[in-house]
C-alpha atoms as a PDB file:
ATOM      1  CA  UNK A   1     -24.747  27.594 -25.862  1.00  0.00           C
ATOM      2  CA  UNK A   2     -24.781  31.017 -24.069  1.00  0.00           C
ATOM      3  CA  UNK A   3     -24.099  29.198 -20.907  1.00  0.00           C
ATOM      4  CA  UNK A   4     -20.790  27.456 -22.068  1.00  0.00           C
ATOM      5  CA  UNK A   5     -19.499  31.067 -23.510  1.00  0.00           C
ATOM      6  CA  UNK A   6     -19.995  32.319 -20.288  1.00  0.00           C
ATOM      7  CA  UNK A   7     -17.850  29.902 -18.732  1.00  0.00           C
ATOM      8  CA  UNK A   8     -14.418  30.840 -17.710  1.00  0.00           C
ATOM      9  CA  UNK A   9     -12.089  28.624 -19.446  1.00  0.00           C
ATOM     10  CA  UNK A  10      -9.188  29.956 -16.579  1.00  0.00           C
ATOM     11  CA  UNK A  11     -11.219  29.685 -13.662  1.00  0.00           C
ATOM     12  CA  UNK A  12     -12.279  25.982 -14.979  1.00  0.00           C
ATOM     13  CA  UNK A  13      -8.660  25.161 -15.367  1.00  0.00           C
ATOM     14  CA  UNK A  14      -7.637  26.308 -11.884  1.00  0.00           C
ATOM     15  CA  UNK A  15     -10.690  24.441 -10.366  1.00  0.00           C
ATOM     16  CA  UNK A  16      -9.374  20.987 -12.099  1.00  0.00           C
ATOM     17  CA  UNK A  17      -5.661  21.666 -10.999  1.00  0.00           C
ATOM     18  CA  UNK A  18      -6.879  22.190  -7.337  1.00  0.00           C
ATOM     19  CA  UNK A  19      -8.922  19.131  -7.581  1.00  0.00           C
ATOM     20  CA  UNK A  20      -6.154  17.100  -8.536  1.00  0.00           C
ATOM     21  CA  UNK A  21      -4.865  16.070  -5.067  1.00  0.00           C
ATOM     22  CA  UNK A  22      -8.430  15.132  -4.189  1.00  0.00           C
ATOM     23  CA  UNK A  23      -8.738  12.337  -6.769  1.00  0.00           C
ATOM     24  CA  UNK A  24      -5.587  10.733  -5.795  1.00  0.00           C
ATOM     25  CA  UNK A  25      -6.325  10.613  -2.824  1.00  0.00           C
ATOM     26  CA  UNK A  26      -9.547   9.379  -3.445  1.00  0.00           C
ATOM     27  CA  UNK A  27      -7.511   6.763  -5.375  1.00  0.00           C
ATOM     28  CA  UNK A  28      -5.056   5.840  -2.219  1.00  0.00           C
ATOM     29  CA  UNK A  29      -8.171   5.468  -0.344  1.00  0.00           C
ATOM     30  CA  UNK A  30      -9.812   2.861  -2.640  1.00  0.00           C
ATOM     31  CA  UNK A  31      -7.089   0.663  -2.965  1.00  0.00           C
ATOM     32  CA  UNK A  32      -8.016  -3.217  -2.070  1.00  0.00           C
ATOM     33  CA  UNK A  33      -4.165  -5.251  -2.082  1.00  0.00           C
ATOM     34  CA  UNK A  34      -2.517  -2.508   0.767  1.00  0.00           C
ATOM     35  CA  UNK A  35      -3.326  -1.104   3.816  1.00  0.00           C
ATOM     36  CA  UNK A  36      -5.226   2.257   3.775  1.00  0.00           C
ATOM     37  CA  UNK A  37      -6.467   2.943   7.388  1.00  0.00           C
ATOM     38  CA  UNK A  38      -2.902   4.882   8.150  1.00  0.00           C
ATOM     39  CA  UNK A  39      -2.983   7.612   5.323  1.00  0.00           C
ATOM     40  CA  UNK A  40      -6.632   8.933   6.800  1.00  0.00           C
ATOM     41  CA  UNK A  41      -4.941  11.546   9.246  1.00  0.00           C
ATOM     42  CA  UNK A  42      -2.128  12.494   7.056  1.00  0.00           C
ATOM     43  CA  UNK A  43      -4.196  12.900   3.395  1.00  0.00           C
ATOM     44  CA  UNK A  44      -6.620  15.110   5.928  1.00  0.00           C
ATOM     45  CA  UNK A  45      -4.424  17.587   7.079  1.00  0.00           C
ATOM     46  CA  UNK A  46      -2.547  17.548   3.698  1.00  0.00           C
ATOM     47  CA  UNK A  47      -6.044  18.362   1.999  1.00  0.00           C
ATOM     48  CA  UNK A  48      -6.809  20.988   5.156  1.00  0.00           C
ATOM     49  CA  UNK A  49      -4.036  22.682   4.446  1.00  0.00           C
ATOM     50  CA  UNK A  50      -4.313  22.529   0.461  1.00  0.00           C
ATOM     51  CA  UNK A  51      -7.419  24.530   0.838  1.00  0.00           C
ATOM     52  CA  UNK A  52      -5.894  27.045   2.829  1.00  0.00           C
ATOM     53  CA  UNK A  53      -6.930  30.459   1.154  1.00  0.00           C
ATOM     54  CA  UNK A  54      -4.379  32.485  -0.958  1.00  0.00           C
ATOM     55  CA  UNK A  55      -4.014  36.405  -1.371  1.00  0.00           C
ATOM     56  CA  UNK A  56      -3.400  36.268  -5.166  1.00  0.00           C
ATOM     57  CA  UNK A  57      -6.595  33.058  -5.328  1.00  0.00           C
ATOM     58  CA  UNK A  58      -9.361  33.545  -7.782  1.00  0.00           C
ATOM     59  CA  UNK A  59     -12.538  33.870  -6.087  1.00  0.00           C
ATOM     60  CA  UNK A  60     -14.290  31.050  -7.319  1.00  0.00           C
ATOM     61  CA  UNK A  61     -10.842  29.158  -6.281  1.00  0.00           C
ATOM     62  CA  UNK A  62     -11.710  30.549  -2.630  1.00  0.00           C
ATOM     63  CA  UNK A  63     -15.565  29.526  -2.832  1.00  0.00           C
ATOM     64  CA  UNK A  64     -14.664  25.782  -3.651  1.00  0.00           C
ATOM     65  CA  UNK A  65     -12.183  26.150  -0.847  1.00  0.00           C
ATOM     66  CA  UNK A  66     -14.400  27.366   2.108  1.00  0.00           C
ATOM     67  CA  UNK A  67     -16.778  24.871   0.840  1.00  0.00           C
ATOM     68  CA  UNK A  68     -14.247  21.907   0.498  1.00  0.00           C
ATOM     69  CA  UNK A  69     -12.805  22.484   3.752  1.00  0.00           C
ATOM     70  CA  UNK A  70     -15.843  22.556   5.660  1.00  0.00           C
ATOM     71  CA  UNK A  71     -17.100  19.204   3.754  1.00  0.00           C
ATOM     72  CA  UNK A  72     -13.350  17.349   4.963  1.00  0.00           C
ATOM     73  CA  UNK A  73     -13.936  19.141   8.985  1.00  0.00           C
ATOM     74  CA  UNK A  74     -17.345  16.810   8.823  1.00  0.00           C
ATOM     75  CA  UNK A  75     -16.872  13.668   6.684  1.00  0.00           C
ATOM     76  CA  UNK A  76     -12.996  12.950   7.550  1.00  0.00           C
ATOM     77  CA  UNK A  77     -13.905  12.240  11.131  1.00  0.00           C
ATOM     78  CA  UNK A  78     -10.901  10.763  13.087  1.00  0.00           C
ATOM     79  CA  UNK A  79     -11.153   8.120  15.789  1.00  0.00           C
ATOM     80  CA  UNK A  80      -8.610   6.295  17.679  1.00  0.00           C
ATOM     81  CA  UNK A  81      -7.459   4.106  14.860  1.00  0.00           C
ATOM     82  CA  UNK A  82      -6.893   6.613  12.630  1.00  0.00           C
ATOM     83  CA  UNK A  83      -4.252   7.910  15.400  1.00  0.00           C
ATOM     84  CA  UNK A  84      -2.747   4.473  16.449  1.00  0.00           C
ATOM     85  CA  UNK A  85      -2.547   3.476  12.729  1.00  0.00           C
ATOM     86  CA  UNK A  86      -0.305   6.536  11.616  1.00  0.00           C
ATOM     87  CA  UNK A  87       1.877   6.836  14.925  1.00  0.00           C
ATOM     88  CA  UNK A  88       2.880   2.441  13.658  1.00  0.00           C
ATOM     89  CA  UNK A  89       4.210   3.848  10.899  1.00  0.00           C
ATOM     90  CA  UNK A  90       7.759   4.593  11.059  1.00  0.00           C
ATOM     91  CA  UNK A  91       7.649   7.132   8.147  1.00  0.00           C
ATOM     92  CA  UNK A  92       4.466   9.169  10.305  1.00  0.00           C
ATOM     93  CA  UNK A  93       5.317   8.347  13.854  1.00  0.00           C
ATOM     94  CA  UNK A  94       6.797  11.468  14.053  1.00  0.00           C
ATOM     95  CA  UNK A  95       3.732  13.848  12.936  1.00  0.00           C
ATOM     96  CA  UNK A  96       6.007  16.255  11.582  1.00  0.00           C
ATOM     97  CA  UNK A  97       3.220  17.680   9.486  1.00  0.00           C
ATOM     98  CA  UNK A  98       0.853  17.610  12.611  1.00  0.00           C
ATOM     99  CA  UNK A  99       3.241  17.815  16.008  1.00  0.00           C
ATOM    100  CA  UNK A 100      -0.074  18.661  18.183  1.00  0.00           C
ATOM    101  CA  UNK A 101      -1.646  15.620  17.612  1.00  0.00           C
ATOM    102  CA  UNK A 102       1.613  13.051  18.171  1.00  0.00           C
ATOM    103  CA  UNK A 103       0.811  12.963  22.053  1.00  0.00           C
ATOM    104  CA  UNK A 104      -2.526  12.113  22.155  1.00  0.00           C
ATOM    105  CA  UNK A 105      -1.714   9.125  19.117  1.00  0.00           C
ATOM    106  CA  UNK A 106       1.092   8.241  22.027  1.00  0.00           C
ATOM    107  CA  UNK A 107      -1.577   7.633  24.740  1.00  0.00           C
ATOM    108  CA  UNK A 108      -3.875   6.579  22.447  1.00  0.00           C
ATOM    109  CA  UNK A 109      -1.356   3.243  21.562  1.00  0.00           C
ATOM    110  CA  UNK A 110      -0.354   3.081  25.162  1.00  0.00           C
ATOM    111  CA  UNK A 111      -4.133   2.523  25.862  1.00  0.00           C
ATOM    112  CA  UNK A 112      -4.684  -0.087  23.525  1.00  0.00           C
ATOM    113  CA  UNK A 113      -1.135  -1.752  24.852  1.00  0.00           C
ATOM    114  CA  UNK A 114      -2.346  -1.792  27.953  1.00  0.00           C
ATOM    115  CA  UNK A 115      -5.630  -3.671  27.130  1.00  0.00           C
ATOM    116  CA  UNK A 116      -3.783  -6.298  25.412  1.00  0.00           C
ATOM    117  CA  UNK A 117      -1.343  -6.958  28.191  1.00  0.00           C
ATOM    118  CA  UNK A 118      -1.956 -10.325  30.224  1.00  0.00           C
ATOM    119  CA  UNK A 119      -3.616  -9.404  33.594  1.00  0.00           C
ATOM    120  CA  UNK A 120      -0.710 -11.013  35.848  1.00  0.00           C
ATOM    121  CA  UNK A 121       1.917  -8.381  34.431  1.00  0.00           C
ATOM    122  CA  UNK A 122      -0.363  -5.893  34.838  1.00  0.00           C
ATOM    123  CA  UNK A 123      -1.252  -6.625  38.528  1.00  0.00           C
ATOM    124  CA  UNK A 124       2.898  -7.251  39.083  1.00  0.00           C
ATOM    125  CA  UNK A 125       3.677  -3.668  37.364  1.00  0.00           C
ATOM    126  CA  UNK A 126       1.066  -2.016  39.918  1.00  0.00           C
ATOM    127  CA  UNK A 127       1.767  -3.839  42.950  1.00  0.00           C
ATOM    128  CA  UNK A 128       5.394  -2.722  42.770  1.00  0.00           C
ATOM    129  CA  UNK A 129       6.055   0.126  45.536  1.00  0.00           C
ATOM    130  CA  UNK A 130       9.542   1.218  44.134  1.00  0.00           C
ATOM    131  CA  UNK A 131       8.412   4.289  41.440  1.00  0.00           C
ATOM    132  CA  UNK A 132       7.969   2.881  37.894  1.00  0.00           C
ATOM    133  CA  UNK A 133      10.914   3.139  35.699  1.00  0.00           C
ATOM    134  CA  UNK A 134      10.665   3.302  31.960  1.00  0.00           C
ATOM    135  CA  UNK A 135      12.963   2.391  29.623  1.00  0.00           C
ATOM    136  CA  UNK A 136      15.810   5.267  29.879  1.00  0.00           C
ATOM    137  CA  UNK A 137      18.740   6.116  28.507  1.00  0.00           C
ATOM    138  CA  UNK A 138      22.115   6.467  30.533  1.00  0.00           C
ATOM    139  CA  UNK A 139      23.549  10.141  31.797  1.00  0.00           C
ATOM    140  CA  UNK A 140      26.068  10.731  29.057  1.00  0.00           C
ATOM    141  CA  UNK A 141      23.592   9.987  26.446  1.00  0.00           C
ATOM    142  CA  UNK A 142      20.543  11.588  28.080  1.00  0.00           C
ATOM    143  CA  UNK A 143      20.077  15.289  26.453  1.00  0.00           C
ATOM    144  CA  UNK A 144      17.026  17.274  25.521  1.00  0.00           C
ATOM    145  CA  UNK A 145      15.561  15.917  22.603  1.00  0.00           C
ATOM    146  CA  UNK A 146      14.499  17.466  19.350  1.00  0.00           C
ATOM    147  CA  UNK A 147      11.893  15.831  16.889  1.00  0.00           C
ATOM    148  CA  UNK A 148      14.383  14.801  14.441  1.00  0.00           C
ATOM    149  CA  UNK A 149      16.961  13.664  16.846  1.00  0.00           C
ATOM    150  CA  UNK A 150      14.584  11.357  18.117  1.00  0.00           C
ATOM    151  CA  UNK A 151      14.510   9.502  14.957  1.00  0.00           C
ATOM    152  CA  UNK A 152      18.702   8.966  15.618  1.00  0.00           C
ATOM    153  CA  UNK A 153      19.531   5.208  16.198  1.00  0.00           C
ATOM    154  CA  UNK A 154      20.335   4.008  19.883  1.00  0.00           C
ATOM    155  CA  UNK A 155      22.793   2.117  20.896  1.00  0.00           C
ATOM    156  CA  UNK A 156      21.460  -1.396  22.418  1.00  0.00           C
ATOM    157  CA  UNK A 157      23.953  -0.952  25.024  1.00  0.00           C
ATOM    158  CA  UNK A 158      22.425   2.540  26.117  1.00  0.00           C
ATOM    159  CA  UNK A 159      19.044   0.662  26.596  1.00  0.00           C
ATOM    160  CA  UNK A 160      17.938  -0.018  30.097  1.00  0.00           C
ATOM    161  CA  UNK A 161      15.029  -2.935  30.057  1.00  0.00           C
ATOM    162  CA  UNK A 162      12.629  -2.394  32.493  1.00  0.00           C
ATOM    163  CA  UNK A 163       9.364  -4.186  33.465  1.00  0.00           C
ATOM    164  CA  UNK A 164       6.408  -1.727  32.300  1.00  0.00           C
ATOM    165  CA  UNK A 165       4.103  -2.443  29.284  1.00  0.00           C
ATOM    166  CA  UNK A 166       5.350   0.368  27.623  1.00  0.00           C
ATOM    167  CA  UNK A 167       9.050  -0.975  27.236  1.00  0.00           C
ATOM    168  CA  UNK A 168       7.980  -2.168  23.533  1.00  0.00           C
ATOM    169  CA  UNK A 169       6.336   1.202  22.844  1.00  0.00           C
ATOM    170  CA  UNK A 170      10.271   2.907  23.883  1.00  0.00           C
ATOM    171  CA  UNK A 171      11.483   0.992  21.780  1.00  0.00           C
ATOM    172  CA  UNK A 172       9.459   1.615  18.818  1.00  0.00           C
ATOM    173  CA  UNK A 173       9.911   5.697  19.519  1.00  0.00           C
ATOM    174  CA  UNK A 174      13.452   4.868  19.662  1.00  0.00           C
ATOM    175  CA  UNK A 175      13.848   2.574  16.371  1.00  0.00           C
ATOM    176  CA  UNK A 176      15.410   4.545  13.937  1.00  0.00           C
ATOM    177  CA  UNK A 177      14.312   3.450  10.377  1.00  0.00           C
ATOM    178  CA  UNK A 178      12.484   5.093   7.358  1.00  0.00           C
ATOM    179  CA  UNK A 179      10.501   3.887   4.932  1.00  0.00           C
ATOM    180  CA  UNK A 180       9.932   4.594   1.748  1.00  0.00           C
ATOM    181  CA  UNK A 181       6.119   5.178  -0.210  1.00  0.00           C
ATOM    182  CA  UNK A 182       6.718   1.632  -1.943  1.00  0.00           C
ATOM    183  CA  UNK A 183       8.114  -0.617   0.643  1.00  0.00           C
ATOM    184  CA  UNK A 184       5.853  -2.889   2.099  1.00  0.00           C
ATOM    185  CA  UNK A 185       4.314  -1.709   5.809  1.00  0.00           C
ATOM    186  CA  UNK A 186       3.396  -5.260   6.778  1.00  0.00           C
ATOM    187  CA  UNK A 187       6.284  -7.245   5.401  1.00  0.00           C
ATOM    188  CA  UNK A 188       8.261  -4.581   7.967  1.00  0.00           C
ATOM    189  CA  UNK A 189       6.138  -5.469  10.546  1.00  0.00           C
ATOM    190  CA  UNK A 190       6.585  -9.419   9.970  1.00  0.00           C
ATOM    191  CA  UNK A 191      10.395  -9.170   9.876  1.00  0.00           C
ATOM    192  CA  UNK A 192       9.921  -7.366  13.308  1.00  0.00           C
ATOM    193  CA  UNK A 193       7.102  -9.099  15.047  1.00  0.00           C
ATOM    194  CA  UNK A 194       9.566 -10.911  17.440  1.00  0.00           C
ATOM    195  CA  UNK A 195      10.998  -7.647  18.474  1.00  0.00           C
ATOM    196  CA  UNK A 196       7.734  -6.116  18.445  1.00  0.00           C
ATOM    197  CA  UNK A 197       5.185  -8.885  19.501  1.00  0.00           C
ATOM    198  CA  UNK A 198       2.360  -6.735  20.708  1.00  0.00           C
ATOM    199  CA  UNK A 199       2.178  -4.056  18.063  1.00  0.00           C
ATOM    200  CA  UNK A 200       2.771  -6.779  15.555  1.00  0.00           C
ATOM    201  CA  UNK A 201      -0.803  -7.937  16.836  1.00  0.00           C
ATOM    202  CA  UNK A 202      -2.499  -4.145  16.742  1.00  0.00           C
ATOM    203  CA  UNK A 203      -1.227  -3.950  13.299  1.00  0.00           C
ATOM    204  CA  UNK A 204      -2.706  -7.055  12.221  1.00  0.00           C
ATOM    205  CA  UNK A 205      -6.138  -5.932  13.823  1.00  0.00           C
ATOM    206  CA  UNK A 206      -6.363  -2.514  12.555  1.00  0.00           C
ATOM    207  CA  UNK A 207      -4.363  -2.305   9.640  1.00  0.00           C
ATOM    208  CA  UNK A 208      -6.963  -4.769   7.888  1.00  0.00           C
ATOM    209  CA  UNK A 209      -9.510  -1.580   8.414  1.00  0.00           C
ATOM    210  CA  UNK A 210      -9.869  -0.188   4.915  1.00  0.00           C
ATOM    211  CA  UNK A 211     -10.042   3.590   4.479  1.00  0.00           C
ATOM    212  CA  UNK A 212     -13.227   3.633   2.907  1.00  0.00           C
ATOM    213  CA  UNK A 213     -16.059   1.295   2.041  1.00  0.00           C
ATOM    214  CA  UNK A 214     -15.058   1.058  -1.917  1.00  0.00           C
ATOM    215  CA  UNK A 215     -13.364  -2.406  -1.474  1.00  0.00           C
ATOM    216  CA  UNK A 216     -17.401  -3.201   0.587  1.00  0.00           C
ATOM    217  CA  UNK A 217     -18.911  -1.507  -2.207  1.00  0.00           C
ATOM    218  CA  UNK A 218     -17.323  -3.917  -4.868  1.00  0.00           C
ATOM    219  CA  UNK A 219     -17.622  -7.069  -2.952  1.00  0.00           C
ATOM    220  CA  UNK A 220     -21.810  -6.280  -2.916  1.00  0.00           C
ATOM    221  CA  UNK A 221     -21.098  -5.952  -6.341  1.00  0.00           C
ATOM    222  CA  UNK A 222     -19.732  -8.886  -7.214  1.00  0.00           C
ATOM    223  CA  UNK A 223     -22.173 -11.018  -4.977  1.00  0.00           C
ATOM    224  CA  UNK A 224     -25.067 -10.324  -7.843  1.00  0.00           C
ATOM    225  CA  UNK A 225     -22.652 -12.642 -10.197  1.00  0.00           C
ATOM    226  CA  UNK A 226     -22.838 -15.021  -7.273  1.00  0.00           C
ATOM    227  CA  UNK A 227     -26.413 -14.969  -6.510  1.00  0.00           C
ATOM    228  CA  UNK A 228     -28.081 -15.611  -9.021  1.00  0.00           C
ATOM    229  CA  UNK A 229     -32.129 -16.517 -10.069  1.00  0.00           C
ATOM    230  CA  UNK A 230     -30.641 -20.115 -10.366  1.00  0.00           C
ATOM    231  CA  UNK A 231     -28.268 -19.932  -7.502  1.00  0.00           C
ATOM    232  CA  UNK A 232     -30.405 -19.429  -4.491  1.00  0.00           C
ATOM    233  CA  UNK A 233     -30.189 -21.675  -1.949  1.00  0.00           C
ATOM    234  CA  UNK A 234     -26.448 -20.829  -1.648  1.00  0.00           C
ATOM    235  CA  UNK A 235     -25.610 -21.082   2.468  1.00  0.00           C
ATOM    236  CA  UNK A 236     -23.732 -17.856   3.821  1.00  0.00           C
ATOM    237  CA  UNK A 237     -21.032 -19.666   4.349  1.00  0.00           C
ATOM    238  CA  UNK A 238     -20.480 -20.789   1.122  1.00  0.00           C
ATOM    239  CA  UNK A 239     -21.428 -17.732  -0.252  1.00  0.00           C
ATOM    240  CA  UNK A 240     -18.571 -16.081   1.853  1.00  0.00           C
ATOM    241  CA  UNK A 241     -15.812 -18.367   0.591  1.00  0.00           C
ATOM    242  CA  UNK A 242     -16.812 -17.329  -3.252  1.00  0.00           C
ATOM    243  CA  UNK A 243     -16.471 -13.677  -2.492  1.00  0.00           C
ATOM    244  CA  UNK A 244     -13.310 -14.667  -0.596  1.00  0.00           C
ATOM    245  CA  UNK A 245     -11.787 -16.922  -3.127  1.00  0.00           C
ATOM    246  CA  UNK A 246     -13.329 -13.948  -6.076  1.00  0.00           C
ATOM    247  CA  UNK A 247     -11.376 -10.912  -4.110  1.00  0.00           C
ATOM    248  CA  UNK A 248      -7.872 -12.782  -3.179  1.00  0.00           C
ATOM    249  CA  UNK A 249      -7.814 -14.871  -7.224  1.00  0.00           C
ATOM    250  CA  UNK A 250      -4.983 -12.793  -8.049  1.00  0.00           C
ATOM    251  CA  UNK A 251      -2.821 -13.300  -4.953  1.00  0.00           C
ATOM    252  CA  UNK A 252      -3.911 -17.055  -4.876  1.00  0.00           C
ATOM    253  CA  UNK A 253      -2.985 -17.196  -8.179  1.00  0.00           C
ATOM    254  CA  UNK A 254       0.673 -16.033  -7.509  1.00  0.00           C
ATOM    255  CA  UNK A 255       1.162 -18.164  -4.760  1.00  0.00           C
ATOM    256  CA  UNK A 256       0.410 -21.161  -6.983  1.00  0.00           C
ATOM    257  CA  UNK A 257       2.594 -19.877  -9.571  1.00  0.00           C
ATOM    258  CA  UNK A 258       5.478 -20.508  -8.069  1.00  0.00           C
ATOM    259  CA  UNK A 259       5.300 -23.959  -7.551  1.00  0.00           C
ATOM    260  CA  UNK A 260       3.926 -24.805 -10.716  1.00  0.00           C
ATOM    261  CA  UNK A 261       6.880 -23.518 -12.252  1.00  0.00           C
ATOM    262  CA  UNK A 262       8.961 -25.763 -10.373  1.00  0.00           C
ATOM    263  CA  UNK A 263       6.964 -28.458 -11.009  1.00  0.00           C
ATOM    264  CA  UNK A 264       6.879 -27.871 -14.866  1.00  0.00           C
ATOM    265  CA  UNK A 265      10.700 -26.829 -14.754  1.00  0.00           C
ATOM    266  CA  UNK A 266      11.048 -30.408 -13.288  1.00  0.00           C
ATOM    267  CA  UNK A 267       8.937 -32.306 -15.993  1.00  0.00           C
ATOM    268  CA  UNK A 268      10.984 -30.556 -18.840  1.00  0.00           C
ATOM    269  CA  UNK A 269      14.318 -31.514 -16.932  1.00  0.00           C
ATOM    270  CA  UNK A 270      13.072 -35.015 -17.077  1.00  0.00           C
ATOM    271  CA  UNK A 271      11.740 -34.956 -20.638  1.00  0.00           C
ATOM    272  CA  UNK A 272      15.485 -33.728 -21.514  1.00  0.00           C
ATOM    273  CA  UNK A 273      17.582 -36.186 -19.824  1.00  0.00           C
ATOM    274  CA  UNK A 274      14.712 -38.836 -21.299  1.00  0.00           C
ATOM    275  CA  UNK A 275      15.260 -37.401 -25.048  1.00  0.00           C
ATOM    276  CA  UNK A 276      18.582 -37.201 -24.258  1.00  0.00           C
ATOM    277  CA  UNK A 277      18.948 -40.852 -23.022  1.00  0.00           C
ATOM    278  CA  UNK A 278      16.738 -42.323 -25.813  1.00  0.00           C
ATOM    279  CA  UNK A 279      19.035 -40.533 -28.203  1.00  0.00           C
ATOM    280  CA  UNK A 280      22.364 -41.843 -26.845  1.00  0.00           C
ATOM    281  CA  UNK A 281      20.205 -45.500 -26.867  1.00  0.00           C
ATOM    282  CA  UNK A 282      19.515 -44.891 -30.613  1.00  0.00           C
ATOM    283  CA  UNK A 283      22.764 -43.543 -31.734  1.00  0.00           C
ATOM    284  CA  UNK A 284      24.029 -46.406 -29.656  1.00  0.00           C
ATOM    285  CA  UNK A 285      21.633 -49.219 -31.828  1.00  0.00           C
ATOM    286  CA  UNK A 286      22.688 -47.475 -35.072  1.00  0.00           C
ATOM    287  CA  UNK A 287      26.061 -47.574 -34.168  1.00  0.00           C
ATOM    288  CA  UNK A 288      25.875 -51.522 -33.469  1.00  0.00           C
ATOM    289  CA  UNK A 289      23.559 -52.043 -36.416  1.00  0.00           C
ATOM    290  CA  UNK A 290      26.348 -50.030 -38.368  1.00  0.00           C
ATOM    291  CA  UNK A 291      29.206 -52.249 -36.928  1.00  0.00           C
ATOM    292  CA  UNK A 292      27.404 -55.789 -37.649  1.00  0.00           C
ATOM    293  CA  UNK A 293      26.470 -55.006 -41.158  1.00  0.00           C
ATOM    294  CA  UNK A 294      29.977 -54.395 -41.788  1.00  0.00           C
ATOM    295  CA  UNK A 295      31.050 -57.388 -40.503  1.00  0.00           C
ATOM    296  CA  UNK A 296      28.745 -59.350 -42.508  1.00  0.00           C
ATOM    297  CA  UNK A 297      30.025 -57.252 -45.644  1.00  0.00           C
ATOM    298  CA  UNK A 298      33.610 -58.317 -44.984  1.00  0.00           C
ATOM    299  CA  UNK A 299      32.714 -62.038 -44.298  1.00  0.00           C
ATOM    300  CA  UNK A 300      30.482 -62.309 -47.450  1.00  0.00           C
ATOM    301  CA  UNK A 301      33.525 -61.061 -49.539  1.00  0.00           C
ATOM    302  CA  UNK A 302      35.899 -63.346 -47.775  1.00  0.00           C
ATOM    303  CA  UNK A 303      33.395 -65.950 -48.801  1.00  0.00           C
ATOM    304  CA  UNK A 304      32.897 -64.606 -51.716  1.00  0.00           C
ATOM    305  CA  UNK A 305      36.938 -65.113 -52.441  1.00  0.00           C
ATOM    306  CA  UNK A 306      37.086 -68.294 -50.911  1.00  0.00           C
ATOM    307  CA  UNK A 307      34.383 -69.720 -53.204  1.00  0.00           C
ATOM    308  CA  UNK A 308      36.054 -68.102 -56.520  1.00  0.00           C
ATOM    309  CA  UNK A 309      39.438 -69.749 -55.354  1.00  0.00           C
ATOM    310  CA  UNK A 310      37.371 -72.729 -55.303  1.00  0.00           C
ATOM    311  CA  UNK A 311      35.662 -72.724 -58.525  1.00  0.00           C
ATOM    312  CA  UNK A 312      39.183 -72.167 -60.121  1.00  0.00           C
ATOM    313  CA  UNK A 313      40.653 -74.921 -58.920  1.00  0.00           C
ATOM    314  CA  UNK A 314      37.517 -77.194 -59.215  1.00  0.00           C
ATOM    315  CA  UNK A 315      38.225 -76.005 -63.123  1.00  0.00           C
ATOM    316  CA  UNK A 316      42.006 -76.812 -63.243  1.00  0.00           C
ATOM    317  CA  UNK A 317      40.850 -80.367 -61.817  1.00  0.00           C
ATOM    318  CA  UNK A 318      38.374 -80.856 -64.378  1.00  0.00           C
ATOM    319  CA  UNK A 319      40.593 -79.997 -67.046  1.00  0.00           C
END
């Protein structure tokens, strides 16, 4: 009980507020329906420069800062995807937060364009004597750039195409668009895929990458419901179409969704016009049925008449 009194209730308050950043970003990292592999670099130096020591900082703040800092330097180790993942993102491609790391993300994509270029272009791009000309802008536009003027959009006239493998990364550099934290980074990337064909296909290699190994973690996790003392002699690849079919039920489930609403929309639409058809049918029959009973009311009194005339004179007769 001693211990607890001893504790200081300040100190433990500051400690939790600092810490705050860290478990969402813990959070962003374990998320299993988006992307992840692009907010590595920029949730690092966020976090680096979080713990950043303060004049006016406790000194048990500045402990669990030296100590946190060090811990990010060696677990949050980046390698080339981190860096090709945030530069094909149009909201980080600039590395405002980190400017001395934006060139080497720049050769770093370059690298991996070149690899996925087809041989012949490659050999046709080299064999060319004349000096290599990228994709440039024309006198009265050219100017020394600054970072944010960079983002500016270019006129398509002002756009020289050239021959290089790097023509699609120019243009990228040169696309001016933003997005925001809850638009979709792929469905941007599929609406530009024909403007962008080979980073379309990095993206769809690397941005599949999760962060961390939570979304792993769970699928072992959810194999023990699979495998089971009774359930043994599962093959793997039957075993990895349940996991597959377990992760994505959700999304399959909203993809069916749609048409099954059609379809049921449909069935109701024809269970209306067939209520409404067997009710016009019925009205219709009562309406007849109405109309002949009628008829036979007004004959039988005719007939009814015609035999009291009758009767009368049969009477007169007799008489």
């Amino acid at each position: 009980m001693n211990d607890y009194e001893s504790i200081d209730n300040d100190l433990l308050s500051s400690i939790c507020l600092f810490l705050k950043p860290f478990e969402e970003v813990i959070e962003q990292f374990s998320s299993d329906t988006k992307p992840t592999i692009y907010k590595v670099l920029p949730f690092k130096q966020y976090l680096l420069s979080h713990c950043k020591i303060h004049p006016d900082d406790h000194d048990g703040i500045q402990q669990v800062k030296i100590f946190l800092e060090k811990r990010i330097q060696d677990v949050l180790i980046l390698h080339d995807v981190h860096y090709i993942t945030t530069f094909l993102h149009p909201s980080f491609k600039n590395f405002d937060k980190c400017p001395d790391l934006r060139a080497k993300a720049i050769d770093l994509t370059k690298n991996e364009l070149m690899k996925r270029q087809p041989s012949s272009s490659i050999i046709c791009s080299t064999n060319n004597k004349s000096p290599v000309r990228i994709a440039q802008l024309d006198p009265q536009t050219s100017s020394p750039k600054t970072l944010l003027s960079q983002c500016f959009d270019t006129s398509k006239n002002d756009l020289k195409l050239s021959t290089t493998p790097y023509d699609e990364l120019e243009e990228y550099m040169a696309f001016n668009v933003r997005l925001s934290e809850n638009d979709d980074i792929l469905l941007f990337w599929l609406n530009h895929k024909m403007k962008f064909p080979t980073l379309f296909n990095i993206i769809q290699d690397f941005y599949a990458i999760p962060a961390s190994n939570t979304t792993i973690e769970r699928l072992f996790s959810s194999s023990k419901n699979t495998i089971t003392d009774k359930r043994t002699r599962l093959g793997t690849e039957k075993i990895n179409k349940l996991l597959f079919l377990q992760k994505n039920l959700n999304l399959l489930k909203e993809i069916a969704k749609q048409p099954v609403n059609e379809a049921a929309v449909t069935v109701t639409k024809r269970k209306m016009v067939l209520q409404s058809s067997c009710t016009s049918l019925y009205d219709n029959q009562e309406e007849l049925i109405t109309i002949t009973s009628t008829k036979k009311l007004k004959l039988n009194e005719k007939d009814d008449i015609i035999f009291c005339e009758d009767d009368e004179e049969n009477d007169v007769e007799f008489f």
